[in-house]
Protein backbone atom coordinates (compact mmCIF):
# COMPACT_ATOMS: atom_id res chain seq x y z
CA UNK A 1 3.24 7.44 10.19
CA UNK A 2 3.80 4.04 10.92
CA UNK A 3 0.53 3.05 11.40
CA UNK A 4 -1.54 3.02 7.71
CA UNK A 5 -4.96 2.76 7.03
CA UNK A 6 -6.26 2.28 3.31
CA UNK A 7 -9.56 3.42 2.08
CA UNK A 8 -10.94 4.18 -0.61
CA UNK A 9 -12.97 7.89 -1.22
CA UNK A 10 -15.19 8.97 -4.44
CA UNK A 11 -15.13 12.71 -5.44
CA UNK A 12 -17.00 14.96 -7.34
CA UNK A 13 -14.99 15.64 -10.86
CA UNK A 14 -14.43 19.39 -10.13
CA UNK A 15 -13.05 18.89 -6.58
CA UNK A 16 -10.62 15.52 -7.77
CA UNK A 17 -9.44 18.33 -10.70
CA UNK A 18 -8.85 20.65 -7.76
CA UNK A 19 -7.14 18.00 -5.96
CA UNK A 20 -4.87 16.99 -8.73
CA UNK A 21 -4.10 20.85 -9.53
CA UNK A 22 -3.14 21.42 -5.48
CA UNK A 23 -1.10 18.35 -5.87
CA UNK A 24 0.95 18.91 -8.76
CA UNK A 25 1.76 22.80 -7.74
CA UNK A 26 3.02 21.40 -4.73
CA UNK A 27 5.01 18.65 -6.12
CA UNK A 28 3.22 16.03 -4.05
CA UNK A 29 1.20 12.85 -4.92
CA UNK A 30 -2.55 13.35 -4.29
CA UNK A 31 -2.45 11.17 -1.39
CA UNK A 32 0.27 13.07 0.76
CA UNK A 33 -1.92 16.48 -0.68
CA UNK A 34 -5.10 14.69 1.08
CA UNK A 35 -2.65 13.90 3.97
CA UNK A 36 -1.63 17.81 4.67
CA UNK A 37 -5.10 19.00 4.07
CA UNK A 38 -6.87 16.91 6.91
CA UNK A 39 -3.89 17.30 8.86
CA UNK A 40 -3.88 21.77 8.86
CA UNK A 41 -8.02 21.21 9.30
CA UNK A 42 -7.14 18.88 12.08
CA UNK A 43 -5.39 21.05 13.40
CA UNK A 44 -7.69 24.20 12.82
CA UNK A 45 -10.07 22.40 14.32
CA UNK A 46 -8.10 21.96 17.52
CA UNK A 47 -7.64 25.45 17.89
CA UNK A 48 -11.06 26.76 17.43
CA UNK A 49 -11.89 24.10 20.57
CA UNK A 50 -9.19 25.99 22.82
């Protein structure tokens, strides 16, 4: 990824304690957990349009 964009996103308080949860059982900051999310829905989303 050598091309970064920075933003900045407000969630609701039950889906940034999900967030942090998915995070931390995955041994990942939140940002590379946001990273892998959009990237498998991405992808999911690539496949339904095949």
């Amino acid at each position: 990824m050598s091309d970064l964009a920075r933003t900045q996103v407000r969630f609701p308080g039950e889906l940034m304690e999900w967030l942090k949860q998915q995070a931390r059982e995955q041994n990942r900051s939140m940002n590379a957990q946001l990273v892998e999310i959009i990237q498998q829905a991405k992808g999911k989303a690539k496949n339904e349009q095949a």
